[in-house]
PDB file of N, CA and C in Angstrom:
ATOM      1  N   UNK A   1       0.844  -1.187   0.000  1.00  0.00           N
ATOM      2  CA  UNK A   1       0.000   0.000   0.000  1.00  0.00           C
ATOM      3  C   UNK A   1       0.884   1.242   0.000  1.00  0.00           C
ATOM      4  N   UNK A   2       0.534   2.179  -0.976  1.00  0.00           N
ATOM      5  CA  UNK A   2       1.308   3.198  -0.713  1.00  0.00           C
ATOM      6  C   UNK A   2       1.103   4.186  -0.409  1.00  0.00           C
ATOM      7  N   UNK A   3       2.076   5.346   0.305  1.00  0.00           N
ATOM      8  CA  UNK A   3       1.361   5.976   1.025  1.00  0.00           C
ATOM      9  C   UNK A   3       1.202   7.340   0.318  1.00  0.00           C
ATOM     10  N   UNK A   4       0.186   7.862   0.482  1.00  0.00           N
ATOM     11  CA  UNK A   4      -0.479   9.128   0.222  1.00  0.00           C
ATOM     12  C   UNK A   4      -0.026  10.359   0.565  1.00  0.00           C
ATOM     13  N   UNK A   5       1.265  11.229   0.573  1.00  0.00           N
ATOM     14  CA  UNK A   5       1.282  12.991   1.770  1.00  0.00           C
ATOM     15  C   UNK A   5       1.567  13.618   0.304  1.00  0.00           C
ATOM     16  N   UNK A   6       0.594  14.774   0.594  1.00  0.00           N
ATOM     17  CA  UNK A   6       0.999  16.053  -0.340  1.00  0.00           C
ATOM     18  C   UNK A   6       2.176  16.889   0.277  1.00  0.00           C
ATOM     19  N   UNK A   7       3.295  16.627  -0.042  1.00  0.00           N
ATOM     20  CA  UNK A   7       4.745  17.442  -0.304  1.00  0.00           C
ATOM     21  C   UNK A   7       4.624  19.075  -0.541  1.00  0.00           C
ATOM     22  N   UNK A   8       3.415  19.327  -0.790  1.00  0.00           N
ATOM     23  CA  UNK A   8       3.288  20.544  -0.872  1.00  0.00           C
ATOM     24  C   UNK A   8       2.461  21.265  -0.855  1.00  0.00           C
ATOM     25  N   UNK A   9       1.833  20.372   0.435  1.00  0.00           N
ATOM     26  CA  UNK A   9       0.210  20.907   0.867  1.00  0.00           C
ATOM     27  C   UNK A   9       0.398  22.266   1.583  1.00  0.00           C
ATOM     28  N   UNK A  10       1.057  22.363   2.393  1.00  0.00           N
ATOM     29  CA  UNK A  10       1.067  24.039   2.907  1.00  0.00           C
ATOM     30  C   UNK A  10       1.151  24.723   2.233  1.00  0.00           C
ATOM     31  N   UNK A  11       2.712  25.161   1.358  1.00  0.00           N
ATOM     32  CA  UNK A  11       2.873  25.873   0.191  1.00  0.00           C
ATOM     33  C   UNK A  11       1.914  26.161  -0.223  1.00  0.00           C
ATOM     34  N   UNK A  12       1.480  25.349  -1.546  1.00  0.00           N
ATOM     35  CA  UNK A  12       0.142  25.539  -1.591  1.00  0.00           C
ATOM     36  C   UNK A  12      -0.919  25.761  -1.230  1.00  0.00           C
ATOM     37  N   UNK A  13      -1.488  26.006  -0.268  1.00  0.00           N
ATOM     38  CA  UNK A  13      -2.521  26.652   0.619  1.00  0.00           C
ATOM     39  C   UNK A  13      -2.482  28.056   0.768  1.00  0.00           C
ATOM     40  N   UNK A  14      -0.452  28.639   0.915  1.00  0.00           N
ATOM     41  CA  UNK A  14      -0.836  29.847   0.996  1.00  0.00           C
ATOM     42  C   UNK A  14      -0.585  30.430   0.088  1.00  0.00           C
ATOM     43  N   UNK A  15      -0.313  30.117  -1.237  1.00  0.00           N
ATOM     44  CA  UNK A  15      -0.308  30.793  -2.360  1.00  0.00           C
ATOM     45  C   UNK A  15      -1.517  31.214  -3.325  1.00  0.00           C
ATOM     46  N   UNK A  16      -1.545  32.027  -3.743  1.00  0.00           N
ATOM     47  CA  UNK A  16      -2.466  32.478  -4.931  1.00  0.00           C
ATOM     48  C   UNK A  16      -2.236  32.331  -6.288  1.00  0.00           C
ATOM     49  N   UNK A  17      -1.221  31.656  -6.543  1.00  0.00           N
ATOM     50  CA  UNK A  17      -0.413  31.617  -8.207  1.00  0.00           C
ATOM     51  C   UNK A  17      -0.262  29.831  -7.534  1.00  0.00           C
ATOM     52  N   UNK A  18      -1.305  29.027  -7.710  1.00  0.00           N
ATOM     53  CA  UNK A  18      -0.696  27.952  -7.604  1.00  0.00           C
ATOM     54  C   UNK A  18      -0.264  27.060  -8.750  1.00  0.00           C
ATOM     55  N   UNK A  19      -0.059  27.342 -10.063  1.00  0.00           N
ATOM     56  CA  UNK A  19       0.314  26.985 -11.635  1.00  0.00           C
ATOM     57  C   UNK A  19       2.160  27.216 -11.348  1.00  0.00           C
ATOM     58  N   UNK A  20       2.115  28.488 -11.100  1.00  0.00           N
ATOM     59  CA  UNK A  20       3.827  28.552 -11.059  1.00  0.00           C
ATOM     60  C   UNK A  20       4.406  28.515  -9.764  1.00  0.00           C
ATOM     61  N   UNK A  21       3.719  28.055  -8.967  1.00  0.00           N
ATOM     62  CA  UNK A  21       3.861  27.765  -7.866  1.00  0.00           C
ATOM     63  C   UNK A  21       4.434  26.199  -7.923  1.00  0.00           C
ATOM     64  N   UNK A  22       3.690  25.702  -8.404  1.00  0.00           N
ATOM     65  CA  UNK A  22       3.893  24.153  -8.333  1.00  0.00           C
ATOM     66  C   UNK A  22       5.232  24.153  -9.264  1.00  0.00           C
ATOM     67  N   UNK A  23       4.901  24.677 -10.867  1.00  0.00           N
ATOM     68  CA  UNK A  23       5.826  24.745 -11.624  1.00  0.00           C
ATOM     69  C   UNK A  23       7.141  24.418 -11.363  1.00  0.00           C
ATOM     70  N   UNK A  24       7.840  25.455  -9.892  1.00  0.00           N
ATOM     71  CA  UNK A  24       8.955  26.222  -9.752  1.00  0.00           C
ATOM     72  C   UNK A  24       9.376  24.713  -8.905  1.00  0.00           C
ATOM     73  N   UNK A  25       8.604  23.634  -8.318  1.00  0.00           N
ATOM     74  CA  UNK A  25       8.965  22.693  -7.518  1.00  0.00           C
ATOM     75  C   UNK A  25       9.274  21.454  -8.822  1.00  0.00           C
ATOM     76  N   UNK A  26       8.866  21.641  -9.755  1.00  0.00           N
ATOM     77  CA  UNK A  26       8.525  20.029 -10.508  1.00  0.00           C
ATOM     78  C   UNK A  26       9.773  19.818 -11.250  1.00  0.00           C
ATOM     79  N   UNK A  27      10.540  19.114 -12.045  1.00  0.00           N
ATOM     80  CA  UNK A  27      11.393  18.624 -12.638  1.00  0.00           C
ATOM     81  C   UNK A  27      11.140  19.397 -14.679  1.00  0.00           C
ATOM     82  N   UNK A  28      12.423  19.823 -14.622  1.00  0.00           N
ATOM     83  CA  UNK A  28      11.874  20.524 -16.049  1.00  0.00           C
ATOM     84  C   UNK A  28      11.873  19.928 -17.381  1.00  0.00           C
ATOM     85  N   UNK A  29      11.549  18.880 -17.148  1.00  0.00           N
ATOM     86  CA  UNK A  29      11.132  17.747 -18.193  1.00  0.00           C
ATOM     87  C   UNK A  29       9.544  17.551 -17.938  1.00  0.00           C
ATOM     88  N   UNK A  30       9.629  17.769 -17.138  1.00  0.00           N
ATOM     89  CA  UNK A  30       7.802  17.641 -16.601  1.00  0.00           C
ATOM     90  C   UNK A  30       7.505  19.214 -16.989  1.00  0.00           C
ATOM     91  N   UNK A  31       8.411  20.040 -16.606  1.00  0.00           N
ATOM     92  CA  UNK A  31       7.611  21.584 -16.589  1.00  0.00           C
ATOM     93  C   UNK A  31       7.399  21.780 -18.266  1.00  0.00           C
ATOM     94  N   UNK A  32       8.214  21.281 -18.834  1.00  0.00           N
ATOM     95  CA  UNK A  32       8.069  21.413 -20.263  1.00  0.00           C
ATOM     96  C   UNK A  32       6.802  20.351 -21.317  1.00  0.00           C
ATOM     97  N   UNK A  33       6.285  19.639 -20.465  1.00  0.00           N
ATOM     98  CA  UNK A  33       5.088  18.872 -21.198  1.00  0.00           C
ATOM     99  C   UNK A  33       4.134  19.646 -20.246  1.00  0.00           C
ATOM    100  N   UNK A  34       4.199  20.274 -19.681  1.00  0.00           N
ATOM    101  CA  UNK A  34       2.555  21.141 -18.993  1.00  0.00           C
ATOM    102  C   UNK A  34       2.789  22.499 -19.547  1.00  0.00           C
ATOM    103  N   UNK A  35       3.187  22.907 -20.727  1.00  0.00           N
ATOM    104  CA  UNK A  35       3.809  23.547 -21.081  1.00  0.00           C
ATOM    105  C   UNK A  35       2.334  24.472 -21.904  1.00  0.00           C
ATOM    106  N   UNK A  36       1.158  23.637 -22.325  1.00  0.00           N
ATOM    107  CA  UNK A  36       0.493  23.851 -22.932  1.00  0.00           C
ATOM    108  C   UNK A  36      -0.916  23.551 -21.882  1.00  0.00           C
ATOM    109  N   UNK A  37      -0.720  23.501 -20.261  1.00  0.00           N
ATOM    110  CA  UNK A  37      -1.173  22.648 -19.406  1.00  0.00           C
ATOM    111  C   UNK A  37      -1.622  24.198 -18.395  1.00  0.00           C
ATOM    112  N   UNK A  38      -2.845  24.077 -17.973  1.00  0.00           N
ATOM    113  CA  UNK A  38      -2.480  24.824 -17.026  1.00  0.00           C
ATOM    114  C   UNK A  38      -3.309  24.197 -15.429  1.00  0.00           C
ATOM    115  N   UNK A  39      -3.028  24.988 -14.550  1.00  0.00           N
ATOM    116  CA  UNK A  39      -3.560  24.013 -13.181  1.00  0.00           C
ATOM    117  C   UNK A  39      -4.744  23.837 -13.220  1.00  0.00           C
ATOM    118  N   UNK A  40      -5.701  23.005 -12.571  1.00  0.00           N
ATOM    119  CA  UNK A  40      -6.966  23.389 -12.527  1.00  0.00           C
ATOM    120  C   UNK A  40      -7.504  22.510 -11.571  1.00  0.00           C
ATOM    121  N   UNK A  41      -8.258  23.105 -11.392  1.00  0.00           N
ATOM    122  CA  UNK A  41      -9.623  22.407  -9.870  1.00  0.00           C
ATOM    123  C   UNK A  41      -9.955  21.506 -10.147  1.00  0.00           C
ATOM    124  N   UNK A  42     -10.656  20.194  -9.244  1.00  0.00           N
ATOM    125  CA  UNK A  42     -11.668  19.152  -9.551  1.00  0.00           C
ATOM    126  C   UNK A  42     -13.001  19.496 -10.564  1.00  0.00           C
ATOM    127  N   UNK A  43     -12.985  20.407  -9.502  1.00  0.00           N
ATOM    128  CA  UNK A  43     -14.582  21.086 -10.158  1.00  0.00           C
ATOM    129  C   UNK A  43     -14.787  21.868 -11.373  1.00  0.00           C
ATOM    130  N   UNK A  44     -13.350  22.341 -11.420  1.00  0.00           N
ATOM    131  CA  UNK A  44     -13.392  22.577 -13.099  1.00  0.00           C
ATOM    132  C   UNK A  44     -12.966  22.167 -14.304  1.00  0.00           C
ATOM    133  N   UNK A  45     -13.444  20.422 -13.863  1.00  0.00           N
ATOM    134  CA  UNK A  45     -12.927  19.753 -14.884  1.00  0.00           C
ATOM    135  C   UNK A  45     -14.221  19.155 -16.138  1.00  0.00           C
ATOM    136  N   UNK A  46     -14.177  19.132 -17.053  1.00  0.00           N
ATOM    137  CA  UNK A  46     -15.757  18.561 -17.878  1.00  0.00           C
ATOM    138  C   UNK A  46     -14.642  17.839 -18.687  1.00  0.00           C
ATOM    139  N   UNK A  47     -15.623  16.552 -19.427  1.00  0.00           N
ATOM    140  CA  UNK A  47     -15.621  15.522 -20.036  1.00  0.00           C
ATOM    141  C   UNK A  47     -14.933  16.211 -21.689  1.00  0.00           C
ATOM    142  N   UNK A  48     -13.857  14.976 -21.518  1.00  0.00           N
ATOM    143  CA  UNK A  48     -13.117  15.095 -22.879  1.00  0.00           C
ATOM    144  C   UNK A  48     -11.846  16.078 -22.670  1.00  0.00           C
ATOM    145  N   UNK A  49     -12.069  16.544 -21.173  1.00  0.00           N
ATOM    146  CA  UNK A  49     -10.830  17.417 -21.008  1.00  0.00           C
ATOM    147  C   UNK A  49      -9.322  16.628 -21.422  1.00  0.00           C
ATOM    148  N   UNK A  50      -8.361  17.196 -21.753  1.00  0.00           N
ATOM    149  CA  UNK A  50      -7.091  16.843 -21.550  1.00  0.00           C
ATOM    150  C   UNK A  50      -5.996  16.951 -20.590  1.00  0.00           C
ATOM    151  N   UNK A  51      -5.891  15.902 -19.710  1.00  0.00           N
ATOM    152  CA  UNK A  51      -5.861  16.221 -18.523  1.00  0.00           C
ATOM    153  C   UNK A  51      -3.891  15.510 -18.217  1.00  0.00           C
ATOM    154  N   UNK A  52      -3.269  16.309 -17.104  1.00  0.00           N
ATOM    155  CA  UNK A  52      -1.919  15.547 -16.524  1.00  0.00           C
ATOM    156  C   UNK A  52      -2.097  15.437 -14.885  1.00  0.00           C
ATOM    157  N   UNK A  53      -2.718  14.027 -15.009  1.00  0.00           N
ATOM    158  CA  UNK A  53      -2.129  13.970 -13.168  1.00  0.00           C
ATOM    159  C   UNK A  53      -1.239  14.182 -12.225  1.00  0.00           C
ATOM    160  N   UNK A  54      -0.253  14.962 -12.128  1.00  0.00           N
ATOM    161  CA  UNK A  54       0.853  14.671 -10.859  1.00  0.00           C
ATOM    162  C   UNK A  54       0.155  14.233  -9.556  1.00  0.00           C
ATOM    163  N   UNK A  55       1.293  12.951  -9.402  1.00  0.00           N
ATOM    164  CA  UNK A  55       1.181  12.517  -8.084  1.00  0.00           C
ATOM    165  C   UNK A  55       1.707  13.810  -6.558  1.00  0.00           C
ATOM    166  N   UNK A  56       0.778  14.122  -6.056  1.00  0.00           N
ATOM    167  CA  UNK A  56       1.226  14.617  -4.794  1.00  0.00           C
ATOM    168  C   UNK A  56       1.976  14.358  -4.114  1.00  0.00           C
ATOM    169  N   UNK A  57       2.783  13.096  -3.863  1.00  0.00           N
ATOM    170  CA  UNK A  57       3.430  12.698  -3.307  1.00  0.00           C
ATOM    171  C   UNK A  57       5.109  12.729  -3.816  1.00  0.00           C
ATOM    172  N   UNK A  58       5.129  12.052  -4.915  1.00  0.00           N
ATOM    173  CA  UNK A  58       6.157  11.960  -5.573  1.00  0.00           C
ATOM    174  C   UNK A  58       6.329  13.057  -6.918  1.00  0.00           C
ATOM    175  N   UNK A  59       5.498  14.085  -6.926  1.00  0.00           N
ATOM    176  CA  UNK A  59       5.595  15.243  -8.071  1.00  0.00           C
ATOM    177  C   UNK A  59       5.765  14.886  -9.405  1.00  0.00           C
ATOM    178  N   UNK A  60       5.959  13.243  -9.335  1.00  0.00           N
ATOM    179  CA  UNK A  60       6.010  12.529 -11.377  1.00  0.00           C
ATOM    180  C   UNK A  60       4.668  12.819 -11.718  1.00  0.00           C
ATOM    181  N   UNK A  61       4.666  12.591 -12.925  1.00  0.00           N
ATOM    182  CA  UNK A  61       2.971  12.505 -13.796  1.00  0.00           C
ATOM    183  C   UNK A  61       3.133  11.025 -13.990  1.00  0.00           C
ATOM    184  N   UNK A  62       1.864  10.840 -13.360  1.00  0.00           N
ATOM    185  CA  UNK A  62       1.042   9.649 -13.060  1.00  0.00           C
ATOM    186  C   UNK A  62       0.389   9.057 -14.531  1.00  0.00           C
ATOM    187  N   UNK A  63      -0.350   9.995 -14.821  1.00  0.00           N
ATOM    188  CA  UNK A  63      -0.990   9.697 -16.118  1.00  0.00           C
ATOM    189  C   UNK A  63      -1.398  10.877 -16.870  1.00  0.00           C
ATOM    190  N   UNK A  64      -1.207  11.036 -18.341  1.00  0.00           N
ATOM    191  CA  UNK A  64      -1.669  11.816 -19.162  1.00  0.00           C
ATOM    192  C   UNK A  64      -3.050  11.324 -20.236  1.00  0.00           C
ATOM    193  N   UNK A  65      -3.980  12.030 -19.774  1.00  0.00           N
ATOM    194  CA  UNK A  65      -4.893  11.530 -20.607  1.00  0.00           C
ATOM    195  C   UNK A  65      -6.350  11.988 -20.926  1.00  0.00           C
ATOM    196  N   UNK A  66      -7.336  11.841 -21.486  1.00  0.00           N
ATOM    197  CA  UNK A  66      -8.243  12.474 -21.642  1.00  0.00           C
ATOM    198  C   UNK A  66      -9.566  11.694 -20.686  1.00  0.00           C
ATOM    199  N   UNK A  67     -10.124  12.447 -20.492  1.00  0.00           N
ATOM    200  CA  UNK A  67     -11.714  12.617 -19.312  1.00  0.00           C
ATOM    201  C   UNK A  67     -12.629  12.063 -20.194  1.00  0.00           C
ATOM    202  N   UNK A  68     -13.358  10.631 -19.782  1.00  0.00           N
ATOM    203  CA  UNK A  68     -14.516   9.960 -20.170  1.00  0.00           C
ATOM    204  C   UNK A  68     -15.684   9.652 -19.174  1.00  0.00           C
ATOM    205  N   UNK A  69     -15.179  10.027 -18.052  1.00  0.00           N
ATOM    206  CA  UNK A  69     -16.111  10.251 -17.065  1.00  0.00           C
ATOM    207  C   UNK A  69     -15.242  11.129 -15.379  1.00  0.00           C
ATOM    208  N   UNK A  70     -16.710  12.031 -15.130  1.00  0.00           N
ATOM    209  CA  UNK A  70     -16.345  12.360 -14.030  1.00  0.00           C
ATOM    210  C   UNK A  70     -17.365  12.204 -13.053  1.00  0.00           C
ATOM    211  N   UNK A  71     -16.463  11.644 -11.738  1.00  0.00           N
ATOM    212  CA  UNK A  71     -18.233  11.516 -10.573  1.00  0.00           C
ATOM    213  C   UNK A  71     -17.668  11.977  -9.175  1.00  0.00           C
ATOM    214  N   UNK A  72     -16.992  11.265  -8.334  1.00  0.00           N
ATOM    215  CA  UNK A  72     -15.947  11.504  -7.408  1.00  0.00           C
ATOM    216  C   UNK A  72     -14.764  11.339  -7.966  1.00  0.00           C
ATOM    217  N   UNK A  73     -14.299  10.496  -8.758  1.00  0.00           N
ATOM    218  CA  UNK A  73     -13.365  10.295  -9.224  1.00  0.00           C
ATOM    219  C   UNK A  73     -13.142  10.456 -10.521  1.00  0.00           C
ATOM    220  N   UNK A  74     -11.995  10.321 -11.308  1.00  0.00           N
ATOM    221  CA  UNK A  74     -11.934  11.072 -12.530  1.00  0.00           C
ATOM    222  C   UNK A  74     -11.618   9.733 -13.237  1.00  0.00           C
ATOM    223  N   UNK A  75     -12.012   9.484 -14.251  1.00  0.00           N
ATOM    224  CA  UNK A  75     -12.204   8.448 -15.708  1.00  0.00           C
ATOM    225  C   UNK A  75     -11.329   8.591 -16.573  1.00  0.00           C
ATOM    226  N   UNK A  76     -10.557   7.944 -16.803  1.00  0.00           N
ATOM    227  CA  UNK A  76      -9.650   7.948 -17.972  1.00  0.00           C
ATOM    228  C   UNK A  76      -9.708   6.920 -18.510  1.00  0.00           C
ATOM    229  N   UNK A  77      -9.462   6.721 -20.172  1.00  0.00           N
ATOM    230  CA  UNK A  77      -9.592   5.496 -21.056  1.00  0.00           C
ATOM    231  C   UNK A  77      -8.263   5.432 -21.080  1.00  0.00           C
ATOM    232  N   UNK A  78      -7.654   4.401 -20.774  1.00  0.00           N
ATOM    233  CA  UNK A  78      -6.578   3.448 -21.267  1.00  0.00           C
ATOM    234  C   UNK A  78      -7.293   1.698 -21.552  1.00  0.00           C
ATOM    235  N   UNK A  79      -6.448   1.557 -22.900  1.00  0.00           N
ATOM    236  CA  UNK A  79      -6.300   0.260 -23.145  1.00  0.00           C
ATOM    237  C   UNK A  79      -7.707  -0.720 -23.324  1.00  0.00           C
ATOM    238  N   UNK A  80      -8.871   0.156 -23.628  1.00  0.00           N
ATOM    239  CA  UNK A  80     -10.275   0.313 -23.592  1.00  0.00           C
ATOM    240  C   UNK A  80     -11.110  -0.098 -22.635  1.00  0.00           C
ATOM    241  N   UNK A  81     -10.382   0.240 -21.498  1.00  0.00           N
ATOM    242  CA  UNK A  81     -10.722   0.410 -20.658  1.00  0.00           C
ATOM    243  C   UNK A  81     -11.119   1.838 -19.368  1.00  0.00           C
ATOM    244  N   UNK A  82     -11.784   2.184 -18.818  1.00  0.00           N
ATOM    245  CA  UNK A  82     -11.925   3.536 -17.746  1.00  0.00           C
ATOM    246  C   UNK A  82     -11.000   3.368 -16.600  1.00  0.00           C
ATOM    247  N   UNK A  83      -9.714   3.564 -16.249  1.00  0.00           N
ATOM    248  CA  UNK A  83      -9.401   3.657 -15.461  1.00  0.00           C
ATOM    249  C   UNK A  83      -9.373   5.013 -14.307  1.00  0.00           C
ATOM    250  N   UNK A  84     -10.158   4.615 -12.817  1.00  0.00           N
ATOM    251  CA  UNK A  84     -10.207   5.708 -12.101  1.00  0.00           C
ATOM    252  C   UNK A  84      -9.292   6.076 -11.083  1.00  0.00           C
ATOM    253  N   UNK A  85      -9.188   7.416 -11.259  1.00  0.00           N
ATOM    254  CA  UNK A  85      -8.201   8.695 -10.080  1.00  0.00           C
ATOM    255  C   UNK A  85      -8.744   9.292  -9.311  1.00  0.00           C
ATOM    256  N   UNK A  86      -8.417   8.734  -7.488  1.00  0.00           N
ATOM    257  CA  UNK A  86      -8.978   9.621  -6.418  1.00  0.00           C
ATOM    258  C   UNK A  86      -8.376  11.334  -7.044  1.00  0.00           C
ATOM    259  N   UNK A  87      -8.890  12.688  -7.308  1.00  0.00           N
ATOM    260  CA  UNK A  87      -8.150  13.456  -7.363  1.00  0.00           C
ATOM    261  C   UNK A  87      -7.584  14.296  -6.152  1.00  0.00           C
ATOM    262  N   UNK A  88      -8.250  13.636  -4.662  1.00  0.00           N
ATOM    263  CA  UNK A  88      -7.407  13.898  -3.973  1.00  0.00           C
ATOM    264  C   UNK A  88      -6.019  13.760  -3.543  1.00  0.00           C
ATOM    265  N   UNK A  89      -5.595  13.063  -4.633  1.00  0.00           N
ATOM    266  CA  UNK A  89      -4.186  12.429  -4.554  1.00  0.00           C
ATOM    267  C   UNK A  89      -2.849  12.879  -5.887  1.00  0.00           C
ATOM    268  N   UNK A  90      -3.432  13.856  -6.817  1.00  0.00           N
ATOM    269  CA  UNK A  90      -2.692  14.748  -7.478  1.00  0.00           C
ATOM    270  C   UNK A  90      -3.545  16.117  -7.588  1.00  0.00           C
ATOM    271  N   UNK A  91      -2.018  16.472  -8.175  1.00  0.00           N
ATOM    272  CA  UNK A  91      -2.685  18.263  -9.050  1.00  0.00           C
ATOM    273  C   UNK A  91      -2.961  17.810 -10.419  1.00  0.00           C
ATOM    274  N   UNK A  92      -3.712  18.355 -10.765  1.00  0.00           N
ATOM    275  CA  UNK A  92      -4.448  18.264 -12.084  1.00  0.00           C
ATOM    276  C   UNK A  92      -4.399  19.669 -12.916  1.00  0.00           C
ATOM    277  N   UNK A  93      -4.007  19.318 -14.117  1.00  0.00           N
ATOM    278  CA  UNK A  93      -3.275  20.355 -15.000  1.00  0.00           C
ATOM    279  C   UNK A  93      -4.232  19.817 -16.381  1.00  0.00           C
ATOM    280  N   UNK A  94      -4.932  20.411 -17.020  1.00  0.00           N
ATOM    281  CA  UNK A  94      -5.744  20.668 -18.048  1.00  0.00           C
ATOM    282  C   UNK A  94      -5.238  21.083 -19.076  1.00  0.00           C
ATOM    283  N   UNK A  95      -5.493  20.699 -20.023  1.00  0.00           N
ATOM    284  CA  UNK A  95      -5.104  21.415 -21.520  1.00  0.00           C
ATOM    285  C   UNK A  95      -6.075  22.589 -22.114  1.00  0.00           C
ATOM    286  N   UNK A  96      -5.646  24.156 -21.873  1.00  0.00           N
ATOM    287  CA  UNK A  96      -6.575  24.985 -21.912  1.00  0.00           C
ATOM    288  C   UNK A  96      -7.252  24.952 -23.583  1.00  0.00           C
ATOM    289  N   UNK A  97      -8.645  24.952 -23.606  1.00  0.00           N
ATOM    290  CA  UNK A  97      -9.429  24.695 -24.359  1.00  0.00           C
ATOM    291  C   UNK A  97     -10.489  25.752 -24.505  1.00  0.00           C
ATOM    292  N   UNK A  98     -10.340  27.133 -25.548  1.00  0.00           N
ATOM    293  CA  UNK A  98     -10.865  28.073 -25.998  1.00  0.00           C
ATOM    294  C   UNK A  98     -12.226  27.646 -26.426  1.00  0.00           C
ATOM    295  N   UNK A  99     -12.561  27.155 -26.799  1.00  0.00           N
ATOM    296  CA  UNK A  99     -14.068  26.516 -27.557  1.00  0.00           C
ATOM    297  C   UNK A  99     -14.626  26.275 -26.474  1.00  0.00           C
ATOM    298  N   UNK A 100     -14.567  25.564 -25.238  1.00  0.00           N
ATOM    299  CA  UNK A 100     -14.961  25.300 -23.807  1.00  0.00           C
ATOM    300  C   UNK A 100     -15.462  26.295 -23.039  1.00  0.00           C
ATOM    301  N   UNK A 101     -14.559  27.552 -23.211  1.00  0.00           N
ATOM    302  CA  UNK A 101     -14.879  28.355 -22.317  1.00  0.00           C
ATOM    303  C   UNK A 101     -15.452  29.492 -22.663  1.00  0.00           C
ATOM    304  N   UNK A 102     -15.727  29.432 -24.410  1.00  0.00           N
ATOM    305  CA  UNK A 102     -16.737  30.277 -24.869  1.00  0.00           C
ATOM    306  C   UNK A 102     -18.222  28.993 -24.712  1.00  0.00           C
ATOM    307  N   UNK A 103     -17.998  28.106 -24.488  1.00  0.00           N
ATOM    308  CA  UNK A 103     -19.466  27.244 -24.375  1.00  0.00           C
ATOM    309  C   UNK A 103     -19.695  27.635 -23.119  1.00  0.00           C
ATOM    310  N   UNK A 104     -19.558  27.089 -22.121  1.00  0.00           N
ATOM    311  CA  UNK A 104     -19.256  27.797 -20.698  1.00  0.00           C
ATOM    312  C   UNK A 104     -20.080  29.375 -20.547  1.00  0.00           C
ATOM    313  N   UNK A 105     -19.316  29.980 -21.002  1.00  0.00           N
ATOM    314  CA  UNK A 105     -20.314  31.376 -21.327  1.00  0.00           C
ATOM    315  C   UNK A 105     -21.413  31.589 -21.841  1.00  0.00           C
ATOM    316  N   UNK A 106     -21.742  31.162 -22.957  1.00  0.00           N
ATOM    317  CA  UNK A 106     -22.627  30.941 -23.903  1.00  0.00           C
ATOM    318  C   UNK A 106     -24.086  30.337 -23.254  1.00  0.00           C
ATOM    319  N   UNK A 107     -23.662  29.496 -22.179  1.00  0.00           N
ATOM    320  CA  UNK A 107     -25.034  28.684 -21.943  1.00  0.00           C
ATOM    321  C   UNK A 107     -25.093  29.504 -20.375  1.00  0.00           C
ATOM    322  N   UNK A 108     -23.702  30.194 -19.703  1.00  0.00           N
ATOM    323  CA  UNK A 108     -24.480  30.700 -18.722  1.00  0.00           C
ATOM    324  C   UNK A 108     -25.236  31.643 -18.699  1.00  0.00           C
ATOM    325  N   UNK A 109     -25.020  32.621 -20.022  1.00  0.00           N
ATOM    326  CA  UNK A 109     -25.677  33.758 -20.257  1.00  0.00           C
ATOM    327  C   UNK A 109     -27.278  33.172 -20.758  1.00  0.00           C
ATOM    328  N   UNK A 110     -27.171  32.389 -21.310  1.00  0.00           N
ATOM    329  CA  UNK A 110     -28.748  31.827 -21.784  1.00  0.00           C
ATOM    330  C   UNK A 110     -29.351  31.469 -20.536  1.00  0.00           C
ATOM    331  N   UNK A 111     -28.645  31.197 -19.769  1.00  0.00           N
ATOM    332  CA  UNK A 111     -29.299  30.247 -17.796  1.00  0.00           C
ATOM    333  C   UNK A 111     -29.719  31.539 -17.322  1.00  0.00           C
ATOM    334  N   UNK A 112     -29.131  33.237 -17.415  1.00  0.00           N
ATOM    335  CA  UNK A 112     -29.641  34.514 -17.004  1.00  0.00           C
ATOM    336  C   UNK A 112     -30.784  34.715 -17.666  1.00  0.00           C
ATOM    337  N   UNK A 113     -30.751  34.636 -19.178  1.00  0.00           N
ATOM    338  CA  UNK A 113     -31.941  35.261 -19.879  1.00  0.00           C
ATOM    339  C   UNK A 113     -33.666  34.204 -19.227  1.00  0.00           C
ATOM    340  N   UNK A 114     -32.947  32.908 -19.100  1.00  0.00           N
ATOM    341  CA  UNK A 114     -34.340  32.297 -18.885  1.00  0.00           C
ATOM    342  C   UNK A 114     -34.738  32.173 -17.683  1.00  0.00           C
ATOM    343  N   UNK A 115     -33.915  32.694 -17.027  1.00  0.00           N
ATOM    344  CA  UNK A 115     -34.512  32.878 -15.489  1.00  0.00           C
ATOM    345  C   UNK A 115     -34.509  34.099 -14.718  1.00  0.00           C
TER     346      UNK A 115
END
C-alpha cells in the first residue's frame, strides 16, 4: 500500500499563483510537457478534457490523458478500458481549451436570460 502525503500541501494553501507555484517545484522535463497545461480544480474539470495527473506525493505525472467520465473520481480510457483517479491524490493540470470556455459562457448567459 502506498502511502499518500501532499509534499506541498502548505505551500500551496498559501499561495495564490498555484500553476507557477507548483511549476517552480517540478522537474523541467515535466515543466516542459505542462507547457500547454495549465492548473486546474476538480470542479473545473468537464468531459473530454485533456488532462496531466501529478502525483502529490512523488511530483512525477502519473498519467496523461483524456476525461470519459467524471463523478468523485476522474475516468480515464486506457487500453479500452476507464481507469479511475482519487483526485485527492494529485494536481491536475488541463489542456486549456478556448471553444470550452466560450461554451461555458454561452449557456451561462442563456441560464440569465431564462430565469
Amino acid at each position: 500500500m502506498a502511502i499518500n502525503i501532499d509534499v506541498l500541501k502548505s505551500i500551496m494553501n498559501m499561495c495564490d499563483d498555484k500553476h507557477n507555484t507548483l511549476l517552480y517545484f517540478l522537474d523541467n522535463n515535466i515543466q516542459k510537457k505542462l507547457n500547454k497545461y495549465k492548473y486546474t480544480l476538480f470542479d473545473d474539470l468537464y468531459l473530454n478534457d485533456q488532462i496531466i495527473l501529478i502525483n502529490k506525493s512523488t511530483l512525477q505525472i502519473e498519467i496523461l490523458g483524456k476525461i470519459n467520465n467524471i463523478d468523485n473520481n476522474i475516468g480515464i480510457l486506457k487500453n479500452n478500458r476507464t481507469i479511475y483517479y482519487n483526485p485527492q491524490y494529485y494536481h491536475i493540470f488541463s489542456k486549456y481549451n478556448n471553444n470550452k470556455n466560450k461554451d461555458v459562457t454561452y449557456f451561462e448567459e442563456l441560464l440569465k436570460q431564462l430565469g
